[in-house]
Protein backbone atom coordinates (compact mmCIF):
# COMPACT_ATOMS: atom_id res chain seq x y z
CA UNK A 1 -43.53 -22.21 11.44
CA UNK A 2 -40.26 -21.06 12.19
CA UNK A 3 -39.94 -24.14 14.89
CA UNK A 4 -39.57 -26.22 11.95
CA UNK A 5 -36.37 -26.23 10.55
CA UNK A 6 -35.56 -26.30 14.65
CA UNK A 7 -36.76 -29.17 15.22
CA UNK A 8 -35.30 -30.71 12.05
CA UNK A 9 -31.72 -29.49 13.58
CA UNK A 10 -32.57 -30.95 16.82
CA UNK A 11 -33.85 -34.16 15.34
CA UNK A 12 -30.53 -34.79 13.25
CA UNK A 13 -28.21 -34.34 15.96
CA UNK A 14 -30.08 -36.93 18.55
CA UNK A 15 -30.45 -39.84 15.73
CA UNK A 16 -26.68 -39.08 15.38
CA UNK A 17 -25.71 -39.70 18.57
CA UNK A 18 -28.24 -42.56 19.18
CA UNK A 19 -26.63 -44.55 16.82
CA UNK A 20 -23.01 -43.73 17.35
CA UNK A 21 -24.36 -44.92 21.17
CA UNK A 22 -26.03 -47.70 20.06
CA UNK A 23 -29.60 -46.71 21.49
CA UNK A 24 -32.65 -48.32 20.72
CA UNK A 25 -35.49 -45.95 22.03
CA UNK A 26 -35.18 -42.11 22.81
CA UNK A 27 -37.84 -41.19 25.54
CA UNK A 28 -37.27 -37.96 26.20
CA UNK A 29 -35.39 -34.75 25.20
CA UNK A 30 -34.27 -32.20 27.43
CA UNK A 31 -33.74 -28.55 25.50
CA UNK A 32 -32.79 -25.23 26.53
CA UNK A 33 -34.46 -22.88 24.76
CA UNK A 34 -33.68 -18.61 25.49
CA UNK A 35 -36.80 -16.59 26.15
CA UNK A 36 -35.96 -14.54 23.15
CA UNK A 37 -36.49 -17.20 20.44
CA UNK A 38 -40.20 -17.02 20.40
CA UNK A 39 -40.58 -20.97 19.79
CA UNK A 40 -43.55 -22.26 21.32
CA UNK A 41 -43.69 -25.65 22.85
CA UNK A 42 -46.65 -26.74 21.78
CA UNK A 43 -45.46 -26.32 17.97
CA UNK A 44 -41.67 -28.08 18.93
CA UNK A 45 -43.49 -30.88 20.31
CA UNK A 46 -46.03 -31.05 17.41
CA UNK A 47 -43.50 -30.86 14.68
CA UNK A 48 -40.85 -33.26 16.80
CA UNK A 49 -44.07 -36.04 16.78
CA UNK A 50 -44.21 -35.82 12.81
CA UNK A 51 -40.44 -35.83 11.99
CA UNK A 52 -39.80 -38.71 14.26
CA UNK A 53 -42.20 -40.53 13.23
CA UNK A 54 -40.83 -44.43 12.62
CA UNK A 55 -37.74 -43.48 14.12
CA UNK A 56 -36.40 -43.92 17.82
CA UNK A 57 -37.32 -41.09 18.64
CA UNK A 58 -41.14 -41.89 17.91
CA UNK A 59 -43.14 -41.12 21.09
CA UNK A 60 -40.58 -39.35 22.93
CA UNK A 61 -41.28 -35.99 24.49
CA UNK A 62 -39.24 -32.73 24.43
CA UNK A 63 -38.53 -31.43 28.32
CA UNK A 64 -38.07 -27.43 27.71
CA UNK A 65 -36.52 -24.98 29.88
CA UNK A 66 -36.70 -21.82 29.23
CA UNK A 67 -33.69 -19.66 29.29
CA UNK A 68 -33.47 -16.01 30.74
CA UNK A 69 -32.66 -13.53 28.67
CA UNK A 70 -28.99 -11.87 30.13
CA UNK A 71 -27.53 -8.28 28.95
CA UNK A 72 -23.54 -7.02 29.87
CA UNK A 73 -23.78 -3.15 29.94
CA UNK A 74 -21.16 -2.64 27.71
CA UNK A 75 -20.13 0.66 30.15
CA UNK A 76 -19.11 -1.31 32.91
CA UNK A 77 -19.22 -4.77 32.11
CA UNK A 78 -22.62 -5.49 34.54
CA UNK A 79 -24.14 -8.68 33.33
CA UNK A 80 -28.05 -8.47 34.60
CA UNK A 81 -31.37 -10.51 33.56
CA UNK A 82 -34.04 -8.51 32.32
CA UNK A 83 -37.64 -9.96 31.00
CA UNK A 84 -38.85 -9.70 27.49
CA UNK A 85 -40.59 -7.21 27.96
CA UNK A 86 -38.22 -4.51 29.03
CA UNK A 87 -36.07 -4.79 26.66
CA UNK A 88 -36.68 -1.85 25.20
CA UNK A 89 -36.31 0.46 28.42
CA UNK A 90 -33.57 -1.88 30.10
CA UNK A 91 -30.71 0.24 32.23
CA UNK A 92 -27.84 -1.32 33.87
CA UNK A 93 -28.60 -1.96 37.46
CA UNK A 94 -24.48 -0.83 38.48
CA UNK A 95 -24.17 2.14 36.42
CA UNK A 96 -27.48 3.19 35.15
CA UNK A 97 -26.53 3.32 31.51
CA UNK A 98 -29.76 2.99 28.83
CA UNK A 99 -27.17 2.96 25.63
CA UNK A 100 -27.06 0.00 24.34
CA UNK A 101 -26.15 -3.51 25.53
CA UNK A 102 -24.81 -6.77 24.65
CA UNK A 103 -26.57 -9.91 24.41
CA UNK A 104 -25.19 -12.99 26.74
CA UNK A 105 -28.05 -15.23 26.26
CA UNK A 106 -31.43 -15.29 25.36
CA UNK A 107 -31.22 -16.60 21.94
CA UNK A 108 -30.02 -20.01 21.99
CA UNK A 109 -31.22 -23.33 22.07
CA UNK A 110 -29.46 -26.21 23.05
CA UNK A 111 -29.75 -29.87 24.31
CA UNK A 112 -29.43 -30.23 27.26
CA UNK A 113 -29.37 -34.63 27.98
CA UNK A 114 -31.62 -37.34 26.37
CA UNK A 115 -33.28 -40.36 28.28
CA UNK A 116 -32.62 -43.44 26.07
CA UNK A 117 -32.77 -47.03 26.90
């Protein structure tokens, strides 16, 4: 449920800029979504279909990428990818260090472009 008040975000800032642009039909949405913010797509695109209902956006589908998630080893500055699931026993690959680390991305969702006619 927590794709929700997402999508409502997302939703907002597209009707925005299709009417400062003058658009008249949104087709598509391109988002970048990191790996960490456990938002499913099926749920984005179900919510996005009810929200935009009888707007431009009506009908339009989300394109989503999905975003690595990217530590810095706060040691010696090492930024590396790592997969969801090792997290948890992540080391830097430069200096071996298992302390702690930063978070670069992972976590963020943004839009990307939007097809409009």
């Amino acid at each position: 449920m927590h794709e929700l008040p997402v999508i409502e975000s997302i939703l907002e800032i597209v009707m925005q800029h299709a009417d400062r642009h003058q658009v008249q039909k949104i087709v598509s949405i391109s988002l970048l979504v990191g790996e960490l913010c456990d938002l499913e797509e099926s749920w984005m695109q179900h919510y996005f279909d009810f929200l935009s209902n009888n707007t431009l956006a009506e009908g339009a589908k989300l394109r989503i990428t999905y975003t690595p998630v990217v530590l810095r080893c706060p040691q010696c500055g090492c930024s590396f990818q790592v997969k969801k699931e090792q997290l948890e026993t992540a080391s830097c690959p430069s200096c071996t260090s298992a302390d702690r680390f930063d978070l670069v991305s992972g976590k963020e969702y943004f839009i990307k472009e939007m097809e409009v006619y």
